[in-house]
C-alpha atoms as a PDB file:
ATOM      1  CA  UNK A   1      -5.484 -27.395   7.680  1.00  0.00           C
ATOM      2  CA  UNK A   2      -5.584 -24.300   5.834  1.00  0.00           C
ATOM      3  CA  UNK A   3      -6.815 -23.499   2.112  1.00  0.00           C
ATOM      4  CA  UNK A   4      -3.549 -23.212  -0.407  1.00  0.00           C
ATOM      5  CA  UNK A   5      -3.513 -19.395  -1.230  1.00  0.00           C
ATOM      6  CA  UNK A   6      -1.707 -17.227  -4.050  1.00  0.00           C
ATOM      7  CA  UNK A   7       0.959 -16.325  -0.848  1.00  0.00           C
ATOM      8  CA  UNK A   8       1.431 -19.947  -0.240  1.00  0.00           C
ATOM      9  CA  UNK A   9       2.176 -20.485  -4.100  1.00  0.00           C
ATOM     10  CA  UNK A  10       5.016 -17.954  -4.163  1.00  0.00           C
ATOM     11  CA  UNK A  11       5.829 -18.974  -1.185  1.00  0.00           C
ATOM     12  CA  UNK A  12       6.591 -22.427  -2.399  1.00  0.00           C
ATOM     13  CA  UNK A  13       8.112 -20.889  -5.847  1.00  0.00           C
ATOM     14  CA  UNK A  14      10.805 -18.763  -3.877  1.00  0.00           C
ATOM     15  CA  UNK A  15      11.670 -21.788  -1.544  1.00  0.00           C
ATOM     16  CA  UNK A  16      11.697 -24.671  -4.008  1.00  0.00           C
ATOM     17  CA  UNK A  17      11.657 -23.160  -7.128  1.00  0.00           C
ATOM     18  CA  UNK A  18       8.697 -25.217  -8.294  1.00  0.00           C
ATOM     19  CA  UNK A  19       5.064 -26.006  -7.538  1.00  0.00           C
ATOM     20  CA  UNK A  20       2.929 -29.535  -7.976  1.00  0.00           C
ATOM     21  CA  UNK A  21       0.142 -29.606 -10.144  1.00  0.00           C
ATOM     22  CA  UNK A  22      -2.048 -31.184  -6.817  1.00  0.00           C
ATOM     23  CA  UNK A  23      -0.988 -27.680  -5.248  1.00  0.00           C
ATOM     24  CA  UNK A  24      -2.222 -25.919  -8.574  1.00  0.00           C
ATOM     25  CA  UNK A  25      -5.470 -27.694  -8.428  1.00  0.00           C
ATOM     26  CA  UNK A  26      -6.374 -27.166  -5.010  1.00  0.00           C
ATOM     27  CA  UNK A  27      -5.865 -22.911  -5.530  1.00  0.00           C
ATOM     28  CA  UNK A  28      -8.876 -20.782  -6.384  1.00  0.00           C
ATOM     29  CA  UNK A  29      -9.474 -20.244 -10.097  1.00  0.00           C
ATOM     30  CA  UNK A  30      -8.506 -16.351  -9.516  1.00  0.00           C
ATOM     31  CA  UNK A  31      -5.391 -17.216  -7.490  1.00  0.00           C
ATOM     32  CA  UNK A  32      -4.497 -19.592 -10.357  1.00  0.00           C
ATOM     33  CA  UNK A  33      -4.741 -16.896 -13.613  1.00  0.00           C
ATOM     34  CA  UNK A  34      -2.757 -14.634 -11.457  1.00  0.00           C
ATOM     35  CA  UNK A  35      -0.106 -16.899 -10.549  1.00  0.00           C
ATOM     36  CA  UNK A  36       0.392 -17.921 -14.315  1.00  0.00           C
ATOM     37  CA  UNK A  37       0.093 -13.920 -14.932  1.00  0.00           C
ATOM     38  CA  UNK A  38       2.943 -13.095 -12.712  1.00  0.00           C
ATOM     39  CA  UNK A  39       5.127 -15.907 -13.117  1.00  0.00           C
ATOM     40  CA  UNK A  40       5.154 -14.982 -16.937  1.00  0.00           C
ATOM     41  CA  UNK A  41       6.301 -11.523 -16.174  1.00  0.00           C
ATOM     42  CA  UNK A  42       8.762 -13.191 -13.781  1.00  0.00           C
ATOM     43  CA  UNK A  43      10.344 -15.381 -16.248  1.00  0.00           C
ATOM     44  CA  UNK A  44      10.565 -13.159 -18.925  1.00  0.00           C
ATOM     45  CA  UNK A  45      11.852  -9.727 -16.911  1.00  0.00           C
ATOM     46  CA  UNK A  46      13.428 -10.847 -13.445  1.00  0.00           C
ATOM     47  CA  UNK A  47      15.161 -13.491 -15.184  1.00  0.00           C
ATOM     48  CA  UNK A  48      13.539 -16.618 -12.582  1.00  0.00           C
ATOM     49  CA  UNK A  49      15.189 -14.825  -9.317  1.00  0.00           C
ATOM     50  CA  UNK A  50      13.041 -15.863  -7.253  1.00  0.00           C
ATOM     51  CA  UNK A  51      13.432 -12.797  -4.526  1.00  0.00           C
ATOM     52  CA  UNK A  52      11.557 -11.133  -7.752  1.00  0.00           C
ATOM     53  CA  UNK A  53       8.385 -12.814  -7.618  1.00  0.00           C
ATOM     54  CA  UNK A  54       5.871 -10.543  -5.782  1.00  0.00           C
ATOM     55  CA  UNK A  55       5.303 -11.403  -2.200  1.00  0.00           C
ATOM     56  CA  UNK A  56       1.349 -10.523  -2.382  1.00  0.00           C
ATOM     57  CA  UNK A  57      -1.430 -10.648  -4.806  1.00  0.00           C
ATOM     58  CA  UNK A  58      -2.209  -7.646  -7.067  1.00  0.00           C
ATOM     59  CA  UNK A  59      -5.627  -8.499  -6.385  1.00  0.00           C
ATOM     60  CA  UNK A  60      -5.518  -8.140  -2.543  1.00  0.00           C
ATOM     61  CA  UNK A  61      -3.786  -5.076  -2.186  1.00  0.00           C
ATOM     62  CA  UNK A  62      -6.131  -3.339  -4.433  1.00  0.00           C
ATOM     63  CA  UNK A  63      -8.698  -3.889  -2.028  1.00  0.00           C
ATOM     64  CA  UNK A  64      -6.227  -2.864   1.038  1.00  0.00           C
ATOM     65  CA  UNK A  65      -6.353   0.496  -0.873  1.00  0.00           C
ATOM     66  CA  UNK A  66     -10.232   0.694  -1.121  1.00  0.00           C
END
């Protein structure tokens, strides 16, 4: 089984439109503040469409470009 990631989060956001707090628990501390991060800019400028909520982590695709 793999390890719950960021893309698994929004994965589970876009498809259900919620996430359980065992699912919160289990993601890295780092995946967690930047879920919370984006999913406050989600709710207050895309209006909760989910097809808004970024596909990847900020985080990982800065290091992509390094």
């Amino acid at each position: 089984m793999s390890k719950y990631q960021y893309e698994d989060a929004i994965k589970q956001l876009q498809e259900t439109g919620a996430i359980g707090l065992v699912d919160l628990k289990s993601l890295p501390y780092d995946d967690l503040v930047e879920l919370f991060e984006e999913i406050k800019v989600w709710c207050l400028y895309a209006n909760g469409k989910s097809d808004k909520l970024p596909k990847e982590s900020k985080k990982k695709k800065k290091k992509k470009k390094d």
